[in-house]
N, C-alpha and C. Protein backbone atom coordinates (compact mmCIF):
# COMPACT_ATOMS: atom_id res chain seq x y z
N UNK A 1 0.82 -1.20 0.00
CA UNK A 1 0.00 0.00 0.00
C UNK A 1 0.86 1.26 0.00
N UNK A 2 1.71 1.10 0.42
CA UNK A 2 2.72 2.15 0.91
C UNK A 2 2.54 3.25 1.96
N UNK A 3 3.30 4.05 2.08
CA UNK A 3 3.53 4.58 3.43
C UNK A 3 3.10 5.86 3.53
N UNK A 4 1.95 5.92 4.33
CA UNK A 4 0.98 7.38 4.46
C UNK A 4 1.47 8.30 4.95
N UNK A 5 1.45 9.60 4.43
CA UNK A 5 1.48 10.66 4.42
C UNK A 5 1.05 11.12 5.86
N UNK A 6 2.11 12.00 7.05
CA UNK A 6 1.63 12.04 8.50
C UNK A 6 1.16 13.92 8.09
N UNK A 7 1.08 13.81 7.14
CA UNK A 7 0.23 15.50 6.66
C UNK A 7 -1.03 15.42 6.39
N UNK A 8 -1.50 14.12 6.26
CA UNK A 8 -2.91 13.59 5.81
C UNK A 8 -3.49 13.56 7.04
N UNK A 9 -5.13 13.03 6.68
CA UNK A 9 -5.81 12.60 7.60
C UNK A 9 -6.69 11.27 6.87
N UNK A 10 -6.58 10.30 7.32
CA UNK A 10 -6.87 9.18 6.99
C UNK A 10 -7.82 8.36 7.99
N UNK A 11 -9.13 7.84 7.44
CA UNK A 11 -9.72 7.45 8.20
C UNK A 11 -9.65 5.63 8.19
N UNK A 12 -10.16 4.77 8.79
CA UNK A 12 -10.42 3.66 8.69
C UNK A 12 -11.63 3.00 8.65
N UNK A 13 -12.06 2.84 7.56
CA UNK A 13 -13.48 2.48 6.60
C UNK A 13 -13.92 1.25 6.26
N UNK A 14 -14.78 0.35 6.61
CA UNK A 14 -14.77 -1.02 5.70
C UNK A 14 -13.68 -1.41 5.39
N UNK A 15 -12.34 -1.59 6.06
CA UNK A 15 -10.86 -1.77 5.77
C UNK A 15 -10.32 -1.39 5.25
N UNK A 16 -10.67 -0.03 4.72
CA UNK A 16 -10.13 0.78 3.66
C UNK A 16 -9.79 1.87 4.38
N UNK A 17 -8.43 2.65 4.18
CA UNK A 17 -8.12 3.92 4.83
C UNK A 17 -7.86 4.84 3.75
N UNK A 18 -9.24 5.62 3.19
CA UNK A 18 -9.51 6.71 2.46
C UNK A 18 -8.89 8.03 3.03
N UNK A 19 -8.44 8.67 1.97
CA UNK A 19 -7.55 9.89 2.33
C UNK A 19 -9.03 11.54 2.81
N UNK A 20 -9.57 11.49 3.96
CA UNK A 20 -10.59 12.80 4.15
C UNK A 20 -10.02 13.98 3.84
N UNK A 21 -9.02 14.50 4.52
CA UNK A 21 -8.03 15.78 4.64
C UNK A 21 -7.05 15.74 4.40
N UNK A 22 -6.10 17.00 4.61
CA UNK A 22 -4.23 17.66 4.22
C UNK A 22 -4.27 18.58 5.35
N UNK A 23 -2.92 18.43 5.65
CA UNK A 23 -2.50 20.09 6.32
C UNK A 23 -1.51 20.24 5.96
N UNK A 24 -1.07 21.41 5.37
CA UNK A 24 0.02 21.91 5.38
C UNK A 24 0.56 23.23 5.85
N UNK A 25 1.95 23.14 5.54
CA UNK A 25 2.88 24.38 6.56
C UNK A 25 3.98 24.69 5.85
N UNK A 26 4.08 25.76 5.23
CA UNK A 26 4.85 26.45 4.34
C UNK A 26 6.00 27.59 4.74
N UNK A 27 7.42 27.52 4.60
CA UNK A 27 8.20 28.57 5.97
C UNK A 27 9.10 29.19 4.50
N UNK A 28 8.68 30.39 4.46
CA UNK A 28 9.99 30.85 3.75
C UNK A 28 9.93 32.41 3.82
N UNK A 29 11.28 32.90 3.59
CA UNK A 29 11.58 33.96 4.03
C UNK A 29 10.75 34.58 5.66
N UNK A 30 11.10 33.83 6.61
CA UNK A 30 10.99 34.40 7.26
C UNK A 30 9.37 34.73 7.89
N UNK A 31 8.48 34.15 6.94
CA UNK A 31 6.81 34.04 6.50
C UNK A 31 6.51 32.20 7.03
N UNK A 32 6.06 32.07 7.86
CA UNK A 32 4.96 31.06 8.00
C UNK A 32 3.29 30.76 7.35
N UNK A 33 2.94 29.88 6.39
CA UNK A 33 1.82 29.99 6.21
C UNK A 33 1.21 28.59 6.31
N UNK A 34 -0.05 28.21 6.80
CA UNK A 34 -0.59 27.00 7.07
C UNK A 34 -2.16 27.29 6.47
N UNK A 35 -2.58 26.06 6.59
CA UNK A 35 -4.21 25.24 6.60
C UNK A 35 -4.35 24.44 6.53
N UNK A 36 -5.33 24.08 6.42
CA UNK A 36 -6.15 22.37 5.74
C UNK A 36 -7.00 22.64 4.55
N UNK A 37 -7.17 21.41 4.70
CA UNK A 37 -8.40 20.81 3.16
C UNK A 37 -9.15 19.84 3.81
N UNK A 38 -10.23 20.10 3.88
CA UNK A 38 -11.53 19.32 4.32
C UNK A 38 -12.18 18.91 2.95
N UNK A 39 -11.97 17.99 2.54
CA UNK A 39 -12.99 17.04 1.44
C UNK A 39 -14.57 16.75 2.41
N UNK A 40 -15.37 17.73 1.60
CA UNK A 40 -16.78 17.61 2.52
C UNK A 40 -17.39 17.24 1.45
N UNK A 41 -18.01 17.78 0.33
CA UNK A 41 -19.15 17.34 -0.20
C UNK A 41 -18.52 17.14 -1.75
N UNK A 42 -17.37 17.00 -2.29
CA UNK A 42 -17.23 17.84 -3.91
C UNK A 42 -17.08 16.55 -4.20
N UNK A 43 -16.66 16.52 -5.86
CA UNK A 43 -17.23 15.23 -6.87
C UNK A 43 -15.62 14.84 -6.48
N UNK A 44 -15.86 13.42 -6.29
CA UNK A 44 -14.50 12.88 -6.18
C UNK A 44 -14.06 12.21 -7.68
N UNK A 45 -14.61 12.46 -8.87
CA UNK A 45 -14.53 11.10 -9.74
C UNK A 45 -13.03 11.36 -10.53
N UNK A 46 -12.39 12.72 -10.64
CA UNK A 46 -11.62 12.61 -10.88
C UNK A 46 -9.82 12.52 -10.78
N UNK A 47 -10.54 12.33 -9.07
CA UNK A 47 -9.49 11.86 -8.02
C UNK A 47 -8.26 10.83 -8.51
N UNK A 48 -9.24 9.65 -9.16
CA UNK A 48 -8.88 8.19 -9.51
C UNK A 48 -7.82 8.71 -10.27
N UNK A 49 -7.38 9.67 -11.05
CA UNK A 49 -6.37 10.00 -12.44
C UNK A 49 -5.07 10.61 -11.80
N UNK A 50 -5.39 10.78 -10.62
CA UNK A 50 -4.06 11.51 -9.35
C UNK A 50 -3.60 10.41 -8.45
N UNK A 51 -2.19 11.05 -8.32
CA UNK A 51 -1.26 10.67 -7.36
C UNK A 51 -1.10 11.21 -6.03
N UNK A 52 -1.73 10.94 -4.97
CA UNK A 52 -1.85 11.50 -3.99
C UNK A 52 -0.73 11.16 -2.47
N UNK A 53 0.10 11.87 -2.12
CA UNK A 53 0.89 12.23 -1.73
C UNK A 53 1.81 11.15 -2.04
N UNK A 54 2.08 11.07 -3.81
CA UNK A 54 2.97 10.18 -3.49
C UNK A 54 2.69 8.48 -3.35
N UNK A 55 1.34 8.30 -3.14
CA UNK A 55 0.82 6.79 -3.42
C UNK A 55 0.40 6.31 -3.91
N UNK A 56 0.28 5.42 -4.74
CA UNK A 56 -0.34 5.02 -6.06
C UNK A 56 -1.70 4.78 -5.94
N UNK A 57 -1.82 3.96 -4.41
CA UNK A 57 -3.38 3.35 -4.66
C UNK A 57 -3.68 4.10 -3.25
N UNK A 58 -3.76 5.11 -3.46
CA UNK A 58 -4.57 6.41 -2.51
C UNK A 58 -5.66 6.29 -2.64
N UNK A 59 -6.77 6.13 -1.53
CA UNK A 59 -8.32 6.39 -2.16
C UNK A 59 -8.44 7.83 -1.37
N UNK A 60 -9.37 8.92 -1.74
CA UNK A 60 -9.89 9.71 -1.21
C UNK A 60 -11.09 9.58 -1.41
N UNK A 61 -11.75 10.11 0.06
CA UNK A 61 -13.64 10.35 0.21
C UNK A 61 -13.74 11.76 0.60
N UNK A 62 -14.82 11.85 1.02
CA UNK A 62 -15.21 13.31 1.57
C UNK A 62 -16.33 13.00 2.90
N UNK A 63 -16.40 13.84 3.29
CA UNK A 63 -17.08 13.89 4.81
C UNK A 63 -18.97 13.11 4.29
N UNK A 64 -19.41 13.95 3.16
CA UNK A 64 -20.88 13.02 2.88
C UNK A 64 -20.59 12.18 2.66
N UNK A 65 -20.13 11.50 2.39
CA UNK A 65 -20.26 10.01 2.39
C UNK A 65 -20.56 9.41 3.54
N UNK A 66 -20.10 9.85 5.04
CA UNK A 66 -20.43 9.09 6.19
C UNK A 66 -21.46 9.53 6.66
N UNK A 67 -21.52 11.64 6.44
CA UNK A 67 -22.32 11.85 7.59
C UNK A 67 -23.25 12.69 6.48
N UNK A 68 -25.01 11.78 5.89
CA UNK A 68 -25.57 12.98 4.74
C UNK A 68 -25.78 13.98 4.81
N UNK A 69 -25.52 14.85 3.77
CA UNK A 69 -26.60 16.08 3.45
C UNK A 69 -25.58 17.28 4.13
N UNK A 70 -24.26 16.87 4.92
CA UNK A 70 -23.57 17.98 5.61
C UNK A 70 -23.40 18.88 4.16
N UNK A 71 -23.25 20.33 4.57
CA UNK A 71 -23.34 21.02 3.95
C UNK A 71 -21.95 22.16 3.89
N UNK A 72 -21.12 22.75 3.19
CA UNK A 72 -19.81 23.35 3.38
C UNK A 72 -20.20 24.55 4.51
N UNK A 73 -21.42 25.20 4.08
CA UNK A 73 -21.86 26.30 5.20
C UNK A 73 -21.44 25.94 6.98
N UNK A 74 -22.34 24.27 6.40
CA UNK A 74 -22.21 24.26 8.24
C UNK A 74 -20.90 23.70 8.55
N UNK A 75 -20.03 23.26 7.83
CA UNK A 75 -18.31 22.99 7.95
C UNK A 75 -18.13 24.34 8.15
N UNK A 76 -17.83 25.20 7.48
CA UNK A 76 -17.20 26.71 7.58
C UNK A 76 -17.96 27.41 8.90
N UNK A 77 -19.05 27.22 9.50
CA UNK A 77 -19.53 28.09 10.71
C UNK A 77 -18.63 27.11 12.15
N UNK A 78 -18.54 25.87 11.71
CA UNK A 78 -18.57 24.88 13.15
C UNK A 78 -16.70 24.96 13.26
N UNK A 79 -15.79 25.26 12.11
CA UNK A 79 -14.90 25.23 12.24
C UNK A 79 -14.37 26.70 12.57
N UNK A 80 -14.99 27.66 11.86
CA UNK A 80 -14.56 29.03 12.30
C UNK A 80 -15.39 29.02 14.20
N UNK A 81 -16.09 28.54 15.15
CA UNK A 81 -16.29 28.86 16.04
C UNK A 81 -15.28 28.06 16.71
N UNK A 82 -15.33 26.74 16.58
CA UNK A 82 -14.46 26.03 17.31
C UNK A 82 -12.74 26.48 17.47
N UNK A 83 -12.34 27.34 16.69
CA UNK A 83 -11.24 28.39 15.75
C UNK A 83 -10.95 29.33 17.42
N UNK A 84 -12.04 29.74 17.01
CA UNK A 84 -12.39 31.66 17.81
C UNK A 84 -12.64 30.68 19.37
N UNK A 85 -13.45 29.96 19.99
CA UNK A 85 -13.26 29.44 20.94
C UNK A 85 -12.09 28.92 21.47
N UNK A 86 -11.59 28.39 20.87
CA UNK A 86 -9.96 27.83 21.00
C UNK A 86 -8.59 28.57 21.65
N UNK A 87 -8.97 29.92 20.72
CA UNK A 87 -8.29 31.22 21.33
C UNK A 87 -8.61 32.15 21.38
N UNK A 88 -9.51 32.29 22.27
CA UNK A 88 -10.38 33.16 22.53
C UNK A 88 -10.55 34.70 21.70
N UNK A 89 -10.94 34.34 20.52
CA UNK A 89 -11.05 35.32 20.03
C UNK A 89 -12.59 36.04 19.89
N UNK A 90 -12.74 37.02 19.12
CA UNK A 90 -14.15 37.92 18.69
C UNK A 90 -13.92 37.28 17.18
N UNK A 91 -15.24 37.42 16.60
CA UNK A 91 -15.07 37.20 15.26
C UNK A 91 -16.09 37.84 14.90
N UNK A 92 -16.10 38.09 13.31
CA UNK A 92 -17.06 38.95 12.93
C UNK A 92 -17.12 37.89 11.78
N UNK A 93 -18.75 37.86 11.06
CA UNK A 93 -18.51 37.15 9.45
C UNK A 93 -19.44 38.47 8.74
N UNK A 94 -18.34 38.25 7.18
CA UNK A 94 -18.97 39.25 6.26
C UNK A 94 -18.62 38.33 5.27
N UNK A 95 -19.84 38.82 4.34
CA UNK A 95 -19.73 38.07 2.97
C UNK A 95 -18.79 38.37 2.10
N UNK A 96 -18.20 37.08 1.29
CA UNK A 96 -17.11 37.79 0.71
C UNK A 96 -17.45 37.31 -1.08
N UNK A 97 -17.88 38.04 -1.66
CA UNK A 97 -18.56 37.67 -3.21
C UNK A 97 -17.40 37.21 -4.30
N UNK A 98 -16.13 37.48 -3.85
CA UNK A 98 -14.94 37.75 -4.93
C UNK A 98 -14.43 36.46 -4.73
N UNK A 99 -14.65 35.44 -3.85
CA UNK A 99 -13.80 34.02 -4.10
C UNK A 99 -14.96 32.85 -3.30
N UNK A 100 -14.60 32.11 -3.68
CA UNK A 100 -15.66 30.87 -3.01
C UNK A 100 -15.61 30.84 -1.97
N UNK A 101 -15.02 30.91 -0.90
CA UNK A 101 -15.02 31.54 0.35
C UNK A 101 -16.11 32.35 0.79
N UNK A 102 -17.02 31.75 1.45
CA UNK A 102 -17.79 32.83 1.57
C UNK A 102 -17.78 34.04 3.06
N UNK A 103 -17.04 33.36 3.99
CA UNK A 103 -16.90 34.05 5.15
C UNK A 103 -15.38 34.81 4.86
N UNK A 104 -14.89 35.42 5.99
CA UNK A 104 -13.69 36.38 6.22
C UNK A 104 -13.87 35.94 7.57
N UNK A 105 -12.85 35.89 8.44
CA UNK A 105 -12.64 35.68 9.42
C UNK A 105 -11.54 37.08 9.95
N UNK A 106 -12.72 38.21 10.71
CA UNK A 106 -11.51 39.21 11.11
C UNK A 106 -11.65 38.72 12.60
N UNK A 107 -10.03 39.23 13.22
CA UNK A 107 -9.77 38.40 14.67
C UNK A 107 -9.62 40.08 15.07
N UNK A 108 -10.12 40.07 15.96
CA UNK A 108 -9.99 41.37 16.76
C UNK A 108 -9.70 41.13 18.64
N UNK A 109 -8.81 42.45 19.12
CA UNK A 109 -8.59 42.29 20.26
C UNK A 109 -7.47 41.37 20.49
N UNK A 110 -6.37 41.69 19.85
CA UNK A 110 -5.34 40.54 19.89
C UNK A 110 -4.69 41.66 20.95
């Protein structure tokens, strides 16, 4: 099978360990930048034609498949609170029309 990726998130499925998520962490000049990738609802079909980190027989799923009908809205509200709870921040959401993104996350009171 070969040897998984500890940047992934991999679940264990019907004996299958499908690839859900990524995180990554990017350092240069002096600049740190990070996130993830949450596979929630999008078309996986052309997954099968990729090499995913490096493994040949990678499967990836997405979050509907286990749990129906979740929706990216309610991923993006439950992760931006759990976010702002975490470290105690304020948050504000405004719509943002210019990228698929639909929230902004401003942190105030640092």
């Amino acid at each position: 099978m070969g040897q998984r990726s500890i940047s992934s998130v991999w679940i264990d499925h019907a004996g299958q360990n499908p690839k859900i998520a990524q995180v990554g962490i990017k350092f240069s000049q002096w600049l740190t930048i990070h996130g993830f990738a949450l596979n929630v609802n999008m078309n996986l079909s052309g997954f099968d034609r990729t090499v995913h980190c490096g493994i040949t027989d990678c499967q990836v799923c997405n979050l509907n498949q286990f749990a129906h009908d979740v929706r990216i809205e309610q991923v993006k509200n439950a992760i931006a609170q759990t976010f702002a709870q975490i470290f105690s921040l304020d948050m504000q959401f405004q719509a943002n029309t210019t990228q698929e993104s639909i929230y902004l996350l401003i942190i105030q009171n640092l």
